[in-house]
N, C-alpha and C. Protein backbone atom coordinates (compact mmCIF):
# COMPACT_ATOMS: atom_id res chain seq x y z
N UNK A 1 -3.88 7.38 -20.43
CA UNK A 1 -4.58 6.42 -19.62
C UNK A 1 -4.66 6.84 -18.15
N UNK A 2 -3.58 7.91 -17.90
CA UNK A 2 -3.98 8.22 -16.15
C UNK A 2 -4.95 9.43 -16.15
N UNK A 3 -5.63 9.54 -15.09
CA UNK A 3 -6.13 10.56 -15.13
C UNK A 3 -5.09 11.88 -14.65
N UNK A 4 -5.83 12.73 -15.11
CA UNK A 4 -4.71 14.27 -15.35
C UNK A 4 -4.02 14.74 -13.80
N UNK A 5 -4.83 14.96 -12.68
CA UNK A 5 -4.07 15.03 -11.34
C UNK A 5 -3.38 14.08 -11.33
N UNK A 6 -3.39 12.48 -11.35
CA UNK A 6 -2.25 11.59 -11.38
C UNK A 6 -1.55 11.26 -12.09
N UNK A 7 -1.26 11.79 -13.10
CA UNK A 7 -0.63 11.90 -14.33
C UNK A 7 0.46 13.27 -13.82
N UNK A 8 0.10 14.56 -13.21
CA UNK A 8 0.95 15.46 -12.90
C UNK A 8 1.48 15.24 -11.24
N UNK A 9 1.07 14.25 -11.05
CA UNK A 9 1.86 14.26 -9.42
C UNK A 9 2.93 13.24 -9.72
N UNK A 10 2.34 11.91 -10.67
CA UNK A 10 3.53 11.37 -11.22
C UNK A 10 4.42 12.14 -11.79
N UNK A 11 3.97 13.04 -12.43
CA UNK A 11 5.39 13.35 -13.49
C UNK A 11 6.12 14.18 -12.32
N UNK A 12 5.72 14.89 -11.62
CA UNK A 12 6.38 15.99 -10.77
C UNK A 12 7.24 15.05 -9.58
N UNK A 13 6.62 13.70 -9.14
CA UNK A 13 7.85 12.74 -8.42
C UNK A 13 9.01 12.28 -9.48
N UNK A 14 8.32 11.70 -10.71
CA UNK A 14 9.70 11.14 -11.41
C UNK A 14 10.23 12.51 -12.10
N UNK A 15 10.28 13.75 -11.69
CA UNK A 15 11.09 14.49 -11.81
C UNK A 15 11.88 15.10 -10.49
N UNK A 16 11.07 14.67 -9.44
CA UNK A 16 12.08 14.79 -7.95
C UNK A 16 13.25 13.81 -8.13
N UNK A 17 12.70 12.90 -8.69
CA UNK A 17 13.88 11.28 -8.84
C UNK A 17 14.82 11.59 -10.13
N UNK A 18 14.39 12.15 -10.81
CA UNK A 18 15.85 12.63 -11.63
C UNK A 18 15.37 11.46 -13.14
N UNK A 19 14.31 11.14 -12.72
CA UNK A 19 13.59 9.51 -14.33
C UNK A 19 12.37 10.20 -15.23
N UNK A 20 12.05 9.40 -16.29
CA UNK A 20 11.52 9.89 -16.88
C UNK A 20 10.04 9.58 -16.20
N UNK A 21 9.06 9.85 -16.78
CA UNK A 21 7.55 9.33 -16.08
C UNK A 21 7.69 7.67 -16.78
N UNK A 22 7.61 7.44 -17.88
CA UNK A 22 7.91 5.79 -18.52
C UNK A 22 8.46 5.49 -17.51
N UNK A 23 9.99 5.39 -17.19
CA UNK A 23 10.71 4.92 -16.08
C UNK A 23 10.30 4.91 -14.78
N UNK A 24 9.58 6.20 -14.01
CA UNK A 24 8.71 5.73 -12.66
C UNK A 24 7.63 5.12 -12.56
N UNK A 25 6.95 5.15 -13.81
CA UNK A 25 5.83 4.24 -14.14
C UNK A 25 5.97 2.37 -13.74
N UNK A 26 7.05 2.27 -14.57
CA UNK A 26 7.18 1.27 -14.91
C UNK A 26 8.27 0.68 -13.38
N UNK A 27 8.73 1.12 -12.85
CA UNK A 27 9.55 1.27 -11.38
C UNK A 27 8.02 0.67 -10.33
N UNK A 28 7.10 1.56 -10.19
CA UNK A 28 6.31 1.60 -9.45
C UNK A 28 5.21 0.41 -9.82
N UNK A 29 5.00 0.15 -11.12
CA UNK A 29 4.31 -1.36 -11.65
C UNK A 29 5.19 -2.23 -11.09
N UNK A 30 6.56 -2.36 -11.13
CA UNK A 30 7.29 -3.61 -10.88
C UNK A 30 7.23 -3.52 -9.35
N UNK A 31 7.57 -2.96 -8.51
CA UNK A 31 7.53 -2.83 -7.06
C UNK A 31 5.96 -3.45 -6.94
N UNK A 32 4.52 -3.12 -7.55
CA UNK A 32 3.29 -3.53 -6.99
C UNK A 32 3.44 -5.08 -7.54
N UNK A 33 3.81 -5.14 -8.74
CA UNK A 33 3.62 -6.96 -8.46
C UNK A 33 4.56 -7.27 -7.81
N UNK A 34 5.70 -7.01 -7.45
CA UNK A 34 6.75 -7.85 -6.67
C UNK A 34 5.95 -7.74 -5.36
N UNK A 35 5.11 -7.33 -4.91
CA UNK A 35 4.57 -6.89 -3.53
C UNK A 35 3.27 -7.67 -3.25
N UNK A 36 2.78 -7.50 -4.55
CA UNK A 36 1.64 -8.19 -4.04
C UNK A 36 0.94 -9.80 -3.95
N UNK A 37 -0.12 -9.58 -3.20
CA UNK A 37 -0.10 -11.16 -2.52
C UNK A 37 1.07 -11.47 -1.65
N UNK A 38 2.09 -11.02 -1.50
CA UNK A 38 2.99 -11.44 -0.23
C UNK A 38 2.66 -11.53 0.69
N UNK A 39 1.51 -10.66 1.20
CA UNK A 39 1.24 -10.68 2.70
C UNK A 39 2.14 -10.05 3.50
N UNK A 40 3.15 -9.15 2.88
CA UNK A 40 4.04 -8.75 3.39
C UNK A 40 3.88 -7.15 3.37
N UNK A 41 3.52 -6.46 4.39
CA UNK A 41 3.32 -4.77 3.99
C UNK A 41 4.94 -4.20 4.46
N UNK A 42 5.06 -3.61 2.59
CA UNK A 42 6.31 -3.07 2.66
C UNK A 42 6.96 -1.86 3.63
N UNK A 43 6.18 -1.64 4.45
CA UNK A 43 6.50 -0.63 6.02
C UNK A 43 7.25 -1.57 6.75
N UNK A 44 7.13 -2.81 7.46
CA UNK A 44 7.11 -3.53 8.22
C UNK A 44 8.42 -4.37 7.56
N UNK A 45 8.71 -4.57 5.90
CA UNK A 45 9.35 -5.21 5.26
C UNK A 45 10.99 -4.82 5.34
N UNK A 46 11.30 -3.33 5.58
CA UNK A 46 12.21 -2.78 5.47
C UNK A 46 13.03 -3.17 6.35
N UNK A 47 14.57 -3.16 6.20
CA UNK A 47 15.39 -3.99 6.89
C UNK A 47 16.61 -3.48 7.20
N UNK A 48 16.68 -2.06 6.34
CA UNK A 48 17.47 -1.08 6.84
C UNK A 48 17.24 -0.34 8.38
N UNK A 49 18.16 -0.21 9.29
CA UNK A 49 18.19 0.58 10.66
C UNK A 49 18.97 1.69 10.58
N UNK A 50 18.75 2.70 10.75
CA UNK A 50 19.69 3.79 10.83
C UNK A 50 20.45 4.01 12.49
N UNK A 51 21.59 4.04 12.33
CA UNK A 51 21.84 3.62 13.74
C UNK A 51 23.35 4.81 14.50
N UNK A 52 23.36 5.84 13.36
CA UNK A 52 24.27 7.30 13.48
C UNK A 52 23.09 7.91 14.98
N UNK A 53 24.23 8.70 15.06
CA UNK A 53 23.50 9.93 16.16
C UNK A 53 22.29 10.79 15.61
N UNK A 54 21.27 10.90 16.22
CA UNK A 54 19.72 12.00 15.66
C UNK A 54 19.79 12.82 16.87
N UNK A 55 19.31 13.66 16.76
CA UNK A 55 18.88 15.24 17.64
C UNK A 55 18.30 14.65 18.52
N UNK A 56 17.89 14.96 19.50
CA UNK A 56 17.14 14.55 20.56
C UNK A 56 15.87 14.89 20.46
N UNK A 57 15.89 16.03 19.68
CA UNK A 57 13.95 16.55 19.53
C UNK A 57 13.50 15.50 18.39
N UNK A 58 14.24 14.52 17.57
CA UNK A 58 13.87 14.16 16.05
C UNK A 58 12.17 13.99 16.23
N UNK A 59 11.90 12.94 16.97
CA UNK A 59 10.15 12.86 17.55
C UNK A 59 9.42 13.65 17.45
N UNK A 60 9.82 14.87 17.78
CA UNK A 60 8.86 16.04 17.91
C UNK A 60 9.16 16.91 16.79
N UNK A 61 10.42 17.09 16.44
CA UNK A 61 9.97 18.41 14.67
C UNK A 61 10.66 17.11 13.82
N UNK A 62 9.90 16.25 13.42
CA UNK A 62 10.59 15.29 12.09
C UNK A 62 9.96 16.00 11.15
N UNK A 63 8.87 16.78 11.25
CA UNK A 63 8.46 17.36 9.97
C UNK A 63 9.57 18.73 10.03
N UNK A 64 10.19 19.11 10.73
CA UNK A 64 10.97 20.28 10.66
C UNK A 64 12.39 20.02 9.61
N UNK A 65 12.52 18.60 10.31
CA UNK A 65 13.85 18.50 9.67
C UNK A 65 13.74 17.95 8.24
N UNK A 66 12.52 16.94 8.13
CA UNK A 66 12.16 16.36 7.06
C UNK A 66 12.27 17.47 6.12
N UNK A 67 11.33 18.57 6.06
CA UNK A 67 10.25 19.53 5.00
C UNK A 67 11.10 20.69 5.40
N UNK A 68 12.00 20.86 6.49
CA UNK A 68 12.00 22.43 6.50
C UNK A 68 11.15 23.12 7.59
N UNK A 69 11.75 24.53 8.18
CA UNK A 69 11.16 24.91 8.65
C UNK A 69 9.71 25.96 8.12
């Protein structure tokens, strides 16, 4: 039922996550109805702060530290 590029980007995340594709499938269905119609965009929703010491450059290479150099 998915089409074949989204069918292999799924499977290649629920194999970053360590789940089966059934299991991120079904992860990622439950997260969209729990979400939707809330009016609530889950960016803005998050409620975790990270609040340890960061580098002083983090702003400027977050893709460095994120991805690698």
């Amino acid at each position: 039922m998915l089409p074949p590029h989204l069918k292999r980007v799924a499977e290649k995340r629920a194999k970053s996550l360590g789940m089966s594709l059934g299991h991120f499938i079904r992860e990622a269905l439950q997260t969209a109805v729990e979400n939707a119609g809330s009016g609530v965009d889950p960016l803005f929703d998050y409620q975790k702060v990270y609040t340890g010491n960061t580098p002083r450059d983090l702003a400027q290479k977050h893709d460095d530290y994120l991805y690698g150099e």
